[in-house]
Protein backbone atom coordinates (compact mmCIF):
# COMPACT_ATOMS: atom_id res chain seq x y z
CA UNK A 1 -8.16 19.04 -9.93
CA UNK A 2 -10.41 19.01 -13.00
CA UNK A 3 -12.64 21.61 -13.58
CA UNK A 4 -14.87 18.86 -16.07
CA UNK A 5 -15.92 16.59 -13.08
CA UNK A 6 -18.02 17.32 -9.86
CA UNK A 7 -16.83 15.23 -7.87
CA UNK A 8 -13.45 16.44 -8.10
CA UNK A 9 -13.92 18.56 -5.22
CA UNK A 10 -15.22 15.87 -2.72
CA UNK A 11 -12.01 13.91 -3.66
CA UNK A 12 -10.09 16.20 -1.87
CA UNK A 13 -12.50 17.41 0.62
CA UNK A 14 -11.53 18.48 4.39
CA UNK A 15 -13.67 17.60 6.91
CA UNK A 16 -15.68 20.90 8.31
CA UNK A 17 -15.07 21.27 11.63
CA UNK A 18 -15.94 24.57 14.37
CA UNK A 19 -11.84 24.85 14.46
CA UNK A 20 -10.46 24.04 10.70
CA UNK A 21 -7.10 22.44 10.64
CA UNK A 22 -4.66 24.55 9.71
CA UNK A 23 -2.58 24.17 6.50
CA UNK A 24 -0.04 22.46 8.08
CA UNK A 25 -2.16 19.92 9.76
CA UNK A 26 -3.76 19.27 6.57
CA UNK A 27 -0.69 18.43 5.04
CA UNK A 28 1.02 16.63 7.27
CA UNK A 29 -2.68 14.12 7.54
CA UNK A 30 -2.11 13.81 3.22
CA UNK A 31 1.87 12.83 4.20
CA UNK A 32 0.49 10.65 6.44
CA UNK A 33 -1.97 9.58 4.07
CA UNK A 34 0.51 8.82 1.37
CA UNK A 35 3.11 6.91 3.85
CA UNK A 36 0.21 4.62 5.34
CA UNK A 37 -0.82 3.77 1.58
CA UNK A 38 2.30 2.39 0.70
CA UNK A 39 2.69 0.78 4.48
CA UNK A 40 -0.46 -1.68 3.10
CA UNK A 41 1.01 -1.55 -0.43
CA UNK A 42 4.32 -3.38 1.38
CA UNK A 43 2.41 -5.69 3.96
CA UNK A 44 0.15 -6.50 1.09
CA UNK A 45 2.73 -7.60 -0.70
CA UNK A 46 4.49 -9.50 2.16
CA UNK A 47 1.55 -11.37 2.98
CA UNK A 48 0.90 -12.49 -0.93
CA UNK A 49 4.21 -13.86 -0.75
CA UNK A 50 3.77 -15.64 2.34
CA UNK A 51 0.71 -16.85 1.02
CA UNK A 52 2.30 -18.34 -1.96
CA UNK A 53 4.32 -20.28 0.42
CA UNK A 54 1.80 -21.59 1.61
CA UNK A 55 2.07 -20.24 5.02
CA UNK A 56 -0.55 -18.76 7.42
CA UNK A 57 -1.10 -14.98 7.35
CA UNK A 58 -3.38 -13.06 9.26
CA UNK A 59 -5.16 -10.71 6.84
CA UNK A 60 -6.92 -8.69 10.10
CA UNK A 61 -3.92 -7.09 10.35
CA UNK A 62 -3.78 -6.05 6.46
CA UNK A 63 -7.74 -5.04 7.71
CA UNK A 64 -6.11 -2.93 10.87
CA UNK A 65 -4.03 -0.95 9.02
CA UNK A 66 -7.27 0.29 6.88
CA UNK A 67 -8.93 0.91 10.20
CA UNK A 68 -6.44 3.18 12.34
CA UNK A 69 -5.83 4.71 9.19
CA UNK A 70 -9.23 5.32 8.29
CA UNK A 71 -10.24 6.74 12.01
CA UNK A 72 -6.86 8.61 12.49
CA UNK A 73 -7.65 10.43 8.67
CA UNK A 74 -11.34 11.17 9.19
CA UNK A 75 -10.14 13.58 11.74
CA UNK A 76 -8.72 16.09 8.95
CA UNK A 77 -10.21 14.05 5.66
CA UNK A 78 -14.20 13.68 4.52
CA UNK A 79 -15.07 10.02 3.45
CA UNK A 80 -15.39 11.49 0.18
CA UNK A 81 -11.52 12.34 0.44
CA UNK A 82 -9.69 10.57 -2.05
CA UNK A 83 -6.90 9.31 0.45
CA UNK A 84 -10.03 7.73 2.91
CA UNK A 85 -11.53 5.94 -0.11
CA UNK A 86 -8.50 4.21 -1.24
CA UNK A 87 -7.92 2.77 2.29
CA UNK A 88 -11.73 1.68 2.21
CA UNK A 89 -11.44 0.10 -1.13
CA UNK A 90 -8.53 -1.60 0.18
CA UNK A 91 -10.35 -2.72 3.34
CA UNK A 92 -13.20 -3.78 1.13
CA UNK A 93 -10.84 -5.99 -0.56
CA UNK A 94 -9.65 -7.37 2.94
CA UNK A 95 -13.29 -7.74 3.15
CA UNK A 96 -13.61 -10.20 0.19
CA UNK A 97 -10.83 -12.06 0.62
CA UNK A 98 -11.45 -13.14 4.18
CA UNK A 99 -15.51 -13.60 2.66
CA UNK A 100 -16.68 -11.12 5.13
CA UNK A 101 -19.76 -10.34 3.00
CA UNK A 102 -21.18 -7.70 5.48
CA UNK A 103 -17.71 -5.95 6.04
CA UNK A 104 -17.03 -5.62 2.12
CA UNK A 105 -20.48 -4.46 1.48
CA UNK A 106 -20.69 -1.76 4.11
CA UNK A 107 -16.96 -0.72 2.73
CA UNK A 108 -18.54 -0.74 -0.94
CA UNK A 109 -21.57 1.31 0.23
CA UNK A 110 -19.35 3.89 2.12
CA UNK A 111 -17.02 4.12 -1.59
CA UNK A 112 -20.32 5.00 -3.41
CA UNK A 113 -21.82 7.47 -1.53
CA UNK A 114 -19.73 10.43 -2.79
CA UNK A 115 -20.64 9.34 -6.26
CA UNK A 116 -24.51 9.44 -6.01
């Protein structure tokens, strides 16, 4: 973490809850966290290759993987939490690419927040 930004310490934020997770909740959720970001990375990948094919993908299921892993996070991580706001800048993408206009821009108001 750097001391020169503010946000810094939202980027890593735990969510505050009556019961905090313990340390080893916490890092088995950024495990998690890590594993599930290179799960899309791979199925991202798959799916641009299929594409290039020319055959037909499903991208909701590029768009699920954000989801579960979004709701199954926020139960350790803040949405300010660096690991949640990759996944929904990732969905966001989804979003765009499937020109769901409302999905991408509720995704791209959700990434800002932290930053305002």
């Amino acid at each position: 973490m750097c001391g020169h930004f503010p946000q810094d310490k939202a980027k890593v934020k735990i969510r505050k809850l009556n019961d905090p997770p313990k340390a080893e909740a916490i890092r088995d959720m950024v495990r998690y966290a890590r594993n599930v970001i290179e799960e899309f990375r791979r199925a991202k990948h798959y799916k641009y290759i299929l594409d290039s094919w020319g055959e037909f993908t499903c991208m909701s299921e590029l768009l699920e993987i954000c989801e579960l892993s979004q709701e199954k996070m926020s139960s350790v991580f803040e949405d300010s939490n660096v690991y949640m706001l990759h996944m929904m800048y990732q969905a966001m993408g989804v979003c765009l690419y499937i020109q769901d206009w409302e999905g991408a821009l509720r995704y791209g108001q959700k990434i800002i927040k932290p930053y305002r």
